[in-house]
C-alpha atoms as a PDB file:
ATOM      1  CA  UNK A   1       0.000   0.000   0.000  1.00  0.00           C
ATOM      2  CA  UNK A   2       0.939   3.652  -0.673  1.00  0.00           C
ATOM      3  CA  UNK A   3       0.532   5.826   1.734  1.00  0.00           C
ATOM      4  CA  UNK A   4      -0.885   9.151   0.106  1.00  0.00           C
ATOM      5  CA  UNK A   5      -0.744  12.561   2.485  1.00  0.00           C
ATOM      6  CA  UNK A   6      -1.813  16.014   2.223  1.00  0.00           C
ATOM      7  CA  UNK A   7       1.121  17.376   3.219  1.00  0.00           C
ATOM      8  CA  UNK A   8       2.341  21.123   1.617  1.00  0.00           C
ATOM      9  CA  UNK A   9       6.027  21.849   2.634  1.00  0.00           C
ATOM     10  CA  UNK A  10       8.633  25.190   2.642  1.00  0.00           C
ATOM     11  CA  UNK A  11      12.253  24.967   2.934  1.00  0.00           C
ATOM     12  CA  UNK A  12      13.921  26.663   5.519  1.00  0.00           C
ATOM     13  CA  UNK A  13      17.716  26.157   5.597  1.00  0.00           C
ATOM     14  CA  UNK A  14      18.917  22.093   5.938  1.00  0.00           C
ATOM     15  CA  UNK A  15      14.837  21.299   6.611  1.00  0.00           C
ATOM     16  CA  UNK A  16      11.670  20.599   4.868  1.00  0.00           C
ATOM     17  CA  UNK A  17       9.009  22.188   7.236  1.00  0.00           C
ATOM     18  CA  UNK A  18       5.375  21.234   7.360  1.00  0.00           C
ATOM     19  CA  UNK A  19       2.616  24.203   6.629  1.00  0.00           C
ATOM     20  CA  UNK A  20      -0.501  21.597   7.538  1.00  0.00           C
ATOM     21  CA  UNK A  21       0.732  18.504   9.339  1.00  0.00           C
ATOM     22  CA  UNK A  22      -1.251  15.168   8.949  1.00  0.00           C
ATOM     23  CA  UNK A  23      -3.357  14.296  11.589  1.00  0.00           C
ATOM     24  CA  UNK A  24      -2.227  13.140  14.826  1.00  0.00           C
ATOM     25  CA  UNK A  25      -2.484   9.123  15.463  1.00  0.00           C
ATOM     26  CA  UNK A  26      -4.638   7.903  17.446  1.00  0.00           C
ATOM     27  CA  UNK A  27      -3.642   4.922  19.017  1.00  0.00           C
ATOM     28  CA  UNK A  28      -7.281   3.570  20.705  1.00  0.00           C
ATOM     29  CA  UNK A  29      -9.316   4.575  17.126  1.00  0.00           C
ATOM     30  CA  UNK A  30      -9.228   1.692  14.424  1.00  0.00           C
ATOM     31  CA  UNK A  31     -10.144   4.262  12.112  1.00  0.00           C
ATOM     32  CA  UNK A  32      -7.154   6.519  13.014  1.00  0.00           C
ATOM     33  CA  UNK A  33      -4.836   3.885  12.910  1.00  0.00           C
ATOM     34  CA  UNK A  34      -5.937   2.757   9.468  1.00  0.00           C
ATOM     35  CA  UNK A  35      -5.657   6.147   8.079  1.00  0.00           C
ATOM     36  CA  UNK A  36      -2.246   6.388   9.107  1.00  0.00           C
ATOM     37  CA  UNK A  37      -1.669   3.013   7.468  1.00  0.00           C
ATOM     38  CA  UNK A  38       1.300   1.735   7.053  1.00  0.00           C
ATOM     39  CA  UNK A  39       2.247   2.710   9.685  1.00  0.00           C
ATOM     40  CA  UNK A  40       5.837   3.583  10.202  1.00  0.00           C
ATOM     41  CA  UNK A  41       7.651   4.209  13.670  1.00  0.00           C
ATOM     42  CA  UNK A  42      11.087   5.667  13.242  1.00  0.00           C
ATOM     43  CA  UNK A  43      13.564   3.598  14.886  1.00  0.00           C
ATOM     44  CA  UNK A  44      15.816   5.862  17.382  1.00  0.00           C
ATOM     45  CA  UNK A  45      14.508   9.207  17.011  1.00  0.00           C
ATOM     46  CA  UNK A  46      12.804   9.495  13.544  1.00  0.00           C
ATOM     47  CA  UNK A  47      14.558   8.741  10.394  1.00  0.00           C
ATOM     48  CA  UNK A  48      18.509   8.419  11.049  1.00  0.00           C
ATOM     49  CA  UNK A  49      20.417   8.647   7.296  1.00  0.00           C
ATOM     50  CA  UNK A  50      24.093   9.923   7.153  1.00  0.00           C
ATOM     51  CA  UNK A  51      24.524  13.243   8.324  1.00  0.00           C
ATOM     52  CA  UNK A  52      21.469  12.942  10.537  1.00  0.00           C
ATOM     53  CA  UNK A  53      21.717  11.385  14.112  1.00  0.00           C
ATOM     54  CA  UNK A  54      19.951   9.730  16.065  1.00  0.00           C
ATOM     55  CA  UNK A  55      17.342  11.462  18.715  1.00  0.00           C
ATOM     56  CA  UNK A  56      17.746  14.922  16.683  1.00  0.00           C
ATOM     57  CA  UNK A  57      15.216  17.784  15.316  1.00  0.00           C
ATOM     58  CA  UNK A  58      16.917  16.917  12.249  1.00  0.00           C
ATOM     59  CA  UNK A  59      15.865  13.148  12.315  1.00  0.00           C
ATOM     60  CA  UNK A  60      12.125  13.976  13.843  1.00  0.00           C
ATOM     61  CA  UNK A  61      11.971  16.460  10.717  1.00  0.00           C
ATOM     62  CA  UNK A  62      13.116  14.098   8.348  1.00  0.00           C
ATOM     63  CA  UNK A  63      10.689  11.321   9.660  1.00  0.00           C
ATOM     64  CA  UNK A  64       7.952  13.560   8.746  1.00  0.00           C
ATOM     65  CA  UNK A  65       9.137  14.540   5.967  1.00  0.00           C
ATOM     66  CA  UNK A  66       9.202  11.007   4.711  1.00  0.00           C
ATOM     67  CA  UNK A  67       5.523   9.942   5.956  1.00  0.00           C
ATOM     68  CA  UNK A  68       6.129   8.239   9.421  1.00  0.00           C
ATOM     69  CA  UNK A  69       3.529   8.249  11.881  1.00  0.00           C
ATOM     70  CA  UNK A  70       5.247   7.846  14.552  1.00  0.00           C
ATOM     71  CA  UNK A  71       9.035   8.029  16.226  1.00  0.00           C
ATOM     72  CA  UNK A  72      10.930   6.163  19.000  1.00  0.00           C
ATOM     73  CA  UNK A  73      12.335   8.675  21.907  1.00  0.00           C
ATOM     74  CA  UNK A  74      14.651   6.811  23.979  1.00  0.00           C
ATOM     75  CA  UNK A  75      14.824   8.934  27.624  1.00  0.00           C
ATOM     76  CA  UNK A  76      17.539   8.710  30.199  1.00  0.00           C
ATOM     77  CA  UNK A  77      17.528  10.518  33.127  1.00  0.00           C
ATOM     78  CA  UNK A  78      20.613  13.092  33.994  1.00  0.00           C
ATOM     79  CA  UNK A  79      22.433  13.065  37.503  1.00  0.00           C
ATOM     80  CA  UNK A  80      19.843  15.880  38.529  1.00  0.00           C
ATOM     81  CA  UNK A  81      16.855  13.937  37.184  1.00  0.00           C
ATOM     82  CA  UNK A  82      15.778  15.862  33.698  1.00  0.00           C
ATOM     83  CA  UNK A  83      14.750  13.551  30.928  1.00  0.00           C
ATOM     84  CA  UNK A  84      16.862  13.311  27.919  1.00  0.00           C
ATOM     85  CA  UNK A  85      16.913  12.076  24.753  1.00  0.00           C
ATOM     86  CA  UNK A  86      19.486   9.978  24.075  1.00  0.00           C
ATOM     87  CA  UNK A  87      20.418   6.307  23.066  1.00  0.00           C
ATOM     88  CA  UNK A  88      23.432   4.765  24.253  1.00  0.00           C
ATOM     89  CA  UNK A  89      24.842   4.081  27.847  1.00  0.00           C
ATOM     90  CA  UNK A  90      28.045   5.958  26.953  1.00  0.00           C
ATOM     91  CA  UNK A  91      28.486   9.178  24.881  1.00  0.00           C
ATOM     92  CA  UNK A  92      31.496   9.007  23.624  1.00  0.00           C
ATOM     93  CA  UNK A  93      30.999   7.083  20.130  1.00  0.00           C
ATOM     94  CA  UNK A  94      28.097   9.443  19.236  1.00  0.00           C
ATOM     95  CA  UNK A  95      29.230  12.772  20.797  1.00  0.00           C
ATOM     96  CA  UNK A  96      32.905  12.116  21.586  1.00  0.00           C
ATOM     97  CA  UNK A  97      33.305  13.132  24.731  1.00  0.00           C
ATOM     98  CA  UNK A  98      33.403   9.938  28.049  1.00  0.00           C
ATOM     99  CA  UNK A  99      30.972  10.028  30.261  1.00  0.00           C
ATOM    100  CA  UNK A 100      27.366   9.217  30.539  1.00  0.00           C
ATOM    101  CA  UNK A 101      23.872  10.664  30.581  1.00  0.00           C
ATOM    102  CA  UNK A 102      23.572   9.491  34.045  1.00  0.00           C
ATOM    103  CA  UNK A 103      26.712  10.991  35.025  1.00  0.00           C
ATOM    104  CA  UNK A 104      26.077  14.373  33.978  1.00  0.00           C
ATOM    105  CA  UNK A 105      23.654  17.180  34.956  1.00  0.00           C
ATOM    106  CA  UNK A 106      21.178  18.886  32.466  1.00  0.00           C
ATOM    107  CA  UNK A 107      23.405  21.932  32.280  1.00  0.00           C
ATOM    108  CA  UNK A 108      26.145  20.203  30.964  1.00  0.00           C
ATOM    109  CA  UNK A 109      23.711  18.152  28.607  1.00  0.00           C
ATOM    110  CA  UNK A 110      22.905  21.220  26.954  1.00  0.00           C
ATOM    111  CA  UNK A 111      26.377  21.881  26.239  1.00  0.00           C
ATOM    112  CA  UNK A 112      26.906  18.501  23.823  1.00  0.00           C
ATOM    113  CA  UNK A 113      26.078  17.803  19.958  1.00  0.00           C
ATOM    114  CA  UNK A 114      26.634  14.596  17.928  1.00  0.00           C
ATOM    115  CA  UNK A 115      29.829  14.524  15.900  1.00  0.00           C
ATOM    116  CA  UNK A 116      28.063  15.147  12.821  1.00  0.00           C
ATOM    117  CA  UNK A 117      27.696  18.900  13.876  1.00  0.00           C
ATOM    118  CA  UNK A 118      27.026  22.077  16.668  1.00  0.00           C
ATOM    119  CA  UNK A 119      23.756  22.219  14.993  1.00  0.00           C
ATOM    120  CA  UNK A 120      22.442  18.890  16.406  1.00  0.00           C
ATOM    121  CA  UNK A 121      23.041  19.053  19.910  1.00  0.00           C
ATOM    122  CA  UNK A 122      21.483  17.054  22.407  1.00  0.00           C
ATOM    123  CA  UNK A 123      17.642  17.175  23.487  1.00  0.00           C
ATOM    124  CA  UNK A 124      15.485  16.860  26.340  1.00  0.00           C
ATOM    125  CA  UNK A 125      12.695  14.620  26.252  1.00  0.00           C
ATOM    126  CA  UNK A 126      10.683  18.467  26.764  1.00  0.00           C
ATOM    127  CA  UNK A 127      12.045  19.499  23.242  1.00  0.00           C
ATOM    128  CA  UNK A 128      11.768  15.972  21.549  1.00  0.00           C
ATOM    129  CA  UNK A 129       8.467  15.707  22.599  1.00  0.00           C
ATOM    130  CA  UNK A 130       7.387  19.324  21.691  1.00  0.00           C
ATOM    131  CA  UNK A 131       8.711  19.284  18.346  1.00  0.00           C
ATOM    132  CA  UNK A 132       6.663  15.728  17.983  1.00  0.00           C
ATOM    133  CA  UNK A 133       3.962  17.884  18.449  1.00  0.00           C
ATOM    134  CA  UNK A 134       4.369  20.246  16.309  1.00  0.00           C
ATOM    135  CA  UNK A 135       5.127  17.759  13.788  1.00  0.00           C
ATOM    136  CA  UNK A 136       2.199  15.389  14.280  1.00  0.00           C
ATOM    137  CA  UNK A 137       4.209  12.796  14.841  1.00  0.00           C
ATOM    138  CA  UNK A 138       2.828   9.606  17.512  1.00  0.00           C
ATOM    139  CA  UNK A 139       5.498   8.508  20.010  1.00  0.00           C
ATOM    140  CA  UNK A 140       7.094   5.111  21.240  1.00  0.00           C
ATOM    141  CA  UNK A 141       8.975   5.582  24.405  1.00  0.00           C
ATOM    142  CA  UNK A 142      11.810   3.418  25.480  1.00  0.00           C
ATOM    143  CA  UNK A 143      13.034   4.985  28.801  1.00  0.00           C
ATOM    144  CA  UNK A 144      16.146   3.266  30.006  1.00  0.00           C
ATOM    145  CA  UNK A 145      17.031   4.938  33.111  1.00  0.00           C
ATOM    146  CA  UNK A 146      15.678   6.931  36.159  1.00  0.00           C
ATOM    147  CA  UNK A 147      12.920   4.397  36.856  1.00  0.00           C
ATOM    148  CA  UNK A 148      13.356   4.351  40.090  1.00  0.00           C
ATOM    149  CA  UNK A 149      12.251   7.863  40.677  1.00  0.00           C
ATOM    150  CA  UNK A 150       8.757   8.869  41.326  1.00  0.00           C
ATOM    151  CA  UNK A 151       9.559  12.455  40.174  1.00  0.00           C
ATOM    152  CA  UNK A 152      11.392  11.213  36.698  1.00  0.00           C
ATOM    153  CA  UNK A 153       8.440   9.423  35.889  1.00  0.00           C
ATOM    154  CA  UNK A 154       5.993  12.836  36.561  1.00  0.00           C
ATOM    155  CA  UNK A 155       7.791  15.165  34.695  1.00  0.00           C
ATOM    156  CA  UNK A 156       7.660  12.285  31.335  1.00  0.00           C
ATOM    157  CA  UNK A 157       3.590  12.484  31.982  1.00  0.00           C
ATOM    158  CA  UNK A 158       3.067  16.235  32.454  1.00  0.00           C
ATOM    159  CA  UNK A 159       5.181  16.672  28.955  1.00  0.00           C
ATOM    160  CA  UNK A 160       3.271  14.053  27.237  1.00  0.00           C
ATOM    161  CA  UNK A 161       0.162  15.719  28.534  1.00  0.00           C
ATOM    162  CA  UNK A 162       0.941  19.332  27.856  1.00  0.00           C
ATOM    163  CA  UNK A 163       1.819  18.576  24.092  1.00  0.00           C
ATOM    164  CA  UNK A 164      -1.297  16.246  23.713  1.00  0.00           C
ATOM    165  CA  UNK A 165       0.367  13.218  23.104  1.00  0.00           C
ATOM    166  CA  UNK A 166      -1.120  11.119  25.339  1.00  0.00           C
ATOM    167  CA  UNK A 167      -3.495   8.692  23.197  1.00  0.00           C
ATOM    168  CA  UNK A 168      -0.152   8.691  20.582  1.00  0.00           C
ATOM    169  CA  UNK A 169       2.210   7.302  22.779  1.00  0.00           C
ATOM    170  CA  UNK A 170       2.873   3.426  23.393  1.00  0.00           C
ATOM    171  CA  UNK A 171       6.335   2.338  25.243  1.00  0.00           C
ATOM    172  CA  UNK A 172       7.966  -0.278  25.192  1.00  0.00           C
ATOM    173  CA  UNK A 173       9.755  -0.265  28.827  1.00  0.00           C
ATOM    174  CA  UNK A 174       8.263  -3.099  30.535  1.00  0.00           C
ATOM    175  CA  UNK A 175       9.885  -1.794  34.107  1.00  0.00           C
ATOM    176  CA  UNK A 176       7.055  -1.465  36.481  1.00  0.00           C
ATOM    177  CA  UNK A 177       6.922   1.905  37.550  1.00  0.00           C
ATOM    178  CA  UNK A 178       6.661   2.716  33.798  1.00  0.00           C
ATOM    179  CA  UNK A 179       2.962   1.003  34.030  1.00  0.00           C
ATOM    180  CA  UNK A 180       2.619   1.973  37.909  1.00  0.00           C
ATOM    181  CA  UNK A 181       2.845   5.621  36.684  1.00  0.00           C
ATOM    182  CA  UNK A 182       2.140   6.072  33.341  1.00  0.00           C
ATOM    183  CA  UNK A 183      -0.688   3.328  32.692  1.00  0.00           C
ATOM    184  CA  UNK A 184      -3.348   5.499  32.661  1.00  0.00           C
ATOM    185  CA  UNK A 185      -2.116   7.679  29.434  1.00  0.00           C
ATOM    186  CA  UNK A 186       0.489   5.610  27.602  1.00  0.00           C
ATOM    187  CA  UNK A 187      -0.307   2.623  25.896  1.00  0.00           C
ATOM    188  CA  UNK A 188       1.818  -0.454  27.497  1.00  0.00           C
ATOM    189  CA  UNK A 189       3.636  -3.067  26.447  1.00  0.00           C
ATOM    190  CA  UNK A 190       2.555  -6.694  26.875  1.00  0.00           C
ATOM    191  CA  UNK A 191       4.028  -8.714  29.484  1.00  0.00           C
ATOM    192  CA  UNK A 192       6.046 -11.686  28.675  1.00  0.00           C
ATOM    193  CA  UNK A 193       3.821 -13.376  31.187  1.00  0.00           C
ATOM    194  CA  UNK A 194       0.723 -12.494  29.445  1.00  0.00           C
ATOM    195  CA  UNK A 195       2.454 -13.016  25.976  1.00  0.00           C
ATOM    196  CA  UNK A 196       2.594 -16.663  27.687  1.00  0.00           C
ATOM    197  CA  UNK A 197      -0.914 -16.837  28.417  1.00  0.00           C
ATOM    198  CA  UNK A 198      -2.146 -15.769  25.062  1.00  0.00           C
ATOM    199  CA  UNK A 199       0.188 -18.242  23.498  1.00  0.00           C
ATOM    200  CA  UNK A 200      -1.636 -21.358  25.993  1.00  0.00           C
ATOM    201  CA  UNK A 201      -4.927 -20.341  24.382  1.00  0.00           C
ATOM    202  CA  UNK A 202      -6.138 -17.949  27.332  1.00  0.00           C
ATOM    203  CA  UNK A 203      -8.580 -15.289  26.221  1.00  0.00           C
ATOM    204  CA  UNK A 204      -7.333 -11.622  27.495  1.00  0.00           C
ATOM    205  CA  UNK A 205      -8.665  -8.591  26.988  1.00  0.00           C
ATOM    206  CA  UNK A 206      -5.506  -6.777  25.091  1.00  0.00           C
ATOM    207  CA  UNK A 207      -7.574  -3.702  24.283  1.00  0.00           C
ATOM    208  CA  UNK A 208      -5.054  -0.796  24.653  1.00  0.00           C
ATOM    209  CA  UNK A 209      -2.087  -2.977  25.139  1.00  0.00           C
ATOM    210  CA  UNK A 210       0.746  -3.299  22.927  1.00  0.00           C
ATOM    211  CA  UNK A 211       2.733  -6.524  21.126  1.00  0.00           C
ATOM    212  CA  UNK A 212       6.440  -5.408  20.613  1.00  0.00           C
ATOM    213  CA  UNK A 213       9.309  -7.627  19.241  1.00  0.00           C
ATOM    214  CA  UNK A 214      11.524  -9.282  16.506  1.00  0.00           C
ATOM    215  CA  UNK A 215       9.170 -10.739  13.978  1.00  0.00           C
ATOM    216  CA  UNK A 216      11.275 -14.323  14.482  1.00  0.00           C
ATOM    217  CA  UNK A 217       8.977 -14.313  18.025  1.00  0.00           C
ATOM    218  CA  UNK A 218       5.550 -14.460  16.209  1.00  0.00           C
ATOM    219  CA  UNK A 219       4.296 -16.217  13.397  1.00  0.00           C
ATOM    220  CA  UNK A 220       1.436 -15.433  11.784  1.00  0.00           C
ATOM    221  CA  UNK A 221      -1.057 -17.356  13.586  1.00  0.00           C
ATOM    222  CA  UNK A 222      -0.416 -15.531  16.590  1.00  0.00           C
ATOM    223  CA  UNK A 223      -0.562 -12.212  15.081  1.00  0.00           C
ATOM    224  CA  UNK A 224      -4.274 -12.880  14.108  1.00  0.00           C
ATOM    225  CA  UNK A 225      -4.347 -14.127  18.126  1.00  0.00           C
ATOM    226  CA  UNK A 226      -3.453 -10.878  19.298  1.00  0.00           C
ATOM    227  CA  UNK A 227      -5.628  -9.080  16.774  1.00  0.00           C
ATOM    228  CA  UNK A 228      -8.767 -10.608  17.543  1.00  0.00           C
ATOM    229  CA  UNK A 229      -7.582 -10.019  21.442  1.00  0.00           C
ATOM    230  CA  UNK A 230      -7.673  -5.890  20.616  1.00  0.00           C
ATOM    231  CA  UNK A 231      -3.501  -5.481  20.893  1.00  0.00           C
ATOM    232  CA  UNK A 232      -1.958  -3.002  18.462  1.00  0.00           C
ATOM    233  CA  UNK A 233       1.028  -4.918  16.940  1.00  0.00           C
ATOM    234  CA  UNK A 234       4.560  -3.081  16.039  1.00  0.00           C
ATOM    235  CA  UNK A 235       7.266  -5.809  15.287  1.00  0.00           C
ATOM    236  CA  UNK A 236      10.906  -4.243  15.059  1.00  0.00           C
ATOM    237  CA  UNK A 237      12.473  -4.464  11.919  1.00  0.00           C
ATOM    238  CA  UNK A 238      16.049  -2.899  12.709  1.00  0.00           C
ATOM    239  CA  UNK A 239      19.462  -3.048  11.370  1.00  0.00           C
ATOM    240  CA  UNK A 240      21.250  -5.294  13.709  1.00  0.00           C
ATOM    241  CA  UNK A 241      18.566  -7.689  13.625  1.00  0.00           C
ATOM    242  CA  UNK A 242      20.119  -9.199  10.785  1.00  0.00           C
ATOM    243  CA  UNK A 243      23.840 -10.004   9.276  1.00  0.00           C
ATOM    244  CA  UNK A 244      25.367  -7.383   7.060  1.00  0.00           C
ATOM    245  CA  UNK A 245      25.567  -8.745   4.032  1.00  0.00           C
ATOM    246  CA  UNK A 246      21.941  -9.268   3.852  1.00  0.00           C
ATOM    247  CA  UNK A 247      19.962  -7.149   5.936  1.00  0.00           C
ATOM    248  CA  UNK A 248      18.195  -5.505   3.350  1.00  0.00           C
ATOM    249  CA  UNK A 249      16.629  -8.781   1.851  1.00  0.00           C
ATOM    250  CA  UNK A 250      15.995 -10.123   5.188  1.00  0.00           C
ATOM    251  CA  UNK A 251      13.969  -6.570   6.504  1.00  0.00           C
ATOM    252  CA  UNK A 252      12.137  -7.230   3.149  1.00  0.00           C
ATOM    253  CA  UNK A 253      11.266 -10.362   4.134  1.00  0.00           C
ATOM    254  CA  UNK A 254      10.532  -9.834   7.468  1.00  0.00           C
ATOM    255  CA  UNK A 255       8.365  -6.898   6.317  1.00  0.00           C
ATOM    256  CA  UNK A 256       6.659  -8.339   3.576  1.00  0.00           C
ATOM    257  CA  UNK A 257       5.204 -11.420   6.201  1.00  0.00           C
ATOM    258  CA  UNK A 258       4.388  -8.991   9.042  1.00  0.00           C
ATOM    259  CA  UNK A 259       2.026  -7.406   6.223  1.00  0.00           C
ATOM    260  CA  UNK A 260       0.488 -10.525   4.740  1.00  0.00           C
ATOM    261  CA  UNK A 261       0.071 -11.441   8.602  1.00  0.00           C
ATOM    262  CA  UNK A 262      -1.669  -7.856   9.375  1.00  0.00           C
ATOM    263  CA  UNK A 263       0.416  -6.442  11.770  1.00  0.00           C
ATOM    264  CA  UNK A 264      -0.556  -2.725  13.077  1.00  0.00           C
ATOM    265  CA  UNK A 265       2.820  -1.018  12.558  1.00  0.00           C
ATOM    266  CA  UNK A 266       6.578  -1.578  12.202  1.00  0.00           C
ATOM    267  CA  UNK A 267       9.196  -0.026  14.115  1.00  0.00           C
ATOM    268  CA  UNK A 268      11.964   0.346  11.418  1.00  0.00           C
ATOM    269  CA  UNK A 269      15.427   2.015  10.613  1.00  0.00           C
ATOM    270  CA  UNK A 270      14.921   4.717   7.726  1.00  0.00           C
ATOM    271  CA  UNK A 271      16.958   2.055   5.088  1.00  0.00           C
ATOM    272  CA  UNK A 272      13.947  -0.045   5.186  1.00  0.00           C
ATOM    273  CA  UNK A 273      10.632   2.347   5.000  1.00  0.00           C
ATOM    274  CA  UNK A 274      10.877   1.889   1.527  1.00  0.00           C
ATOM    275  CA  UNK A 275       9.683  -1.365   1.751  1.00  0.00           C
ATOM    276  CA  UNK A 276       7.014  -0.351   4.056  1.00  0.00           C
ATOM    277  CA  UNK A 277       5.523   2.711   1.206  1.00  0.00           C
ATOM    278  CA  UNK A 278       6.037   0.445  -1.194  1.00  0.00           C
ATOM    279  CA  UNK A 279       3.202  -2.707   0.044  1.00  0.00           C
END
């Protein structure tokens, strides 16, 4: 399927900017979601191509740009508890410099940029998510430290509720203060305990819950499971999933029978979306 959006666009410097966004997802309408269809969850950020990093305006731009519905935000917390945007455990193969997230404060956050330039410096989950916003863009959160703190875990809800994100956000962070605090306006992922009971034959209400994981963990049988059990499916179709020398073919692959199975969404790198567009 092609997706086909009424986009109009204006260039301002590196950037193509939207004048009329498309619609915001809406992760609990069927309707929504199959307006939006296929669709596409940027993996890391948005759409990461050479010259464009990971967790950047420049890679949330460029995944609307390129018709994504949605974009991962991966959050860690800094040594004085602001969420940030940013992959890794270490900074120093992205930004260059040793250290940590976790080891810093959020003034000396905002002093960092990836290698690929000053003008794409780090981001707070505030500024990620607000530029989201503005874009239209649905959000998958994968929040990978400070959840252990109460606070951490307020400040991620009042952002996601001041840019109206709320019924556009899944995660996929299965620690349980993320569904202790969060539950009640962030769609969660499924337990592998209740991924368990589903696959024994047990008849749960999955309404509002969500599937995430390699496509080699489901086969197309129990993607129609889940379906008829109301969860909203995203399988992963990422880079290192697969060896080098093939990885194209084998996200083709991988994407093509996630399709024929019906599967909701796919969380992707940018290399592969064309595959995606092109069903």
């Amino acid at each position: 399927m092609t997706r086909t959006t009424f986009t109009v666009f204006f260039l301002t410097g590196l950037f193509v900017q939207p004048l009329f966004a498309a619609e915001l997802i809406d992760l609990y309408s069927a309707a929504s979601i199959e307006s939006h269809s296929p669709v596409v969850i940027g993996h890391r950020g948005g759409a990461v191509v050479e010259g464009i990093p990971e967790n950047s305006l420049a890679s949330l731009r460029l995944a609307a740009e390129r018709g994504y519905a949605m974009v991962e935000i991966d959050v860690r917390a800094t040594s004085d508890g602001v969420p940030v945007s940013f992959h890794d455990d270490e900074l120093e193969e992205h930004v260059g410099v040793r250290g940590s997230i976790e080891a810093m404060s959020y003034a000396e956050v905002q002093q960092l940029h990836y290698l690929e330039g000053e003008e794409h410096r780090l981001l707070s989950l505030d500024e990620s998510l607000r530029e989201a916003s503005r874009l239209q863009l649905g959000v998958m959160l994968d929040i990978k430290s400070g959840q252990d703190s109460e606070a951490f875990y307020q400040q991620i809800r009042g952002q996601l509720q001041r840019y109206g994100l709320t019924r556009a956000t899944v995660t996929i962070s299965r620690h349980p203060n993320t569904r202790r605090y969060l539950s009640d306006i962030v769609m969660q992922r499924i337990s592998n305990e209740t991924w368990d009971r589903v696959k024994a034959g047990e008849n749960i209400d999955l309404s509002g819950e969500l599937w995430f994981d390699w496509p080699r963990y489901i086969n197309n049988e129990e993607v129609a499971q889940l379906k008829a059990l109301g969860a909203f499916i995203a399988p992963s179709i990422n880079v290192f999933h697969y060896p080098e020398h093939e990885h194209l073919q084998r996200a083709q692959e991988d994407i093509e029978r996630m399709g024929q199975a019906g599967v909701d969404a796919y969380q992707i790198d940018a290399p592969y979306d064309e595959f995606v567009f092109a069903r």
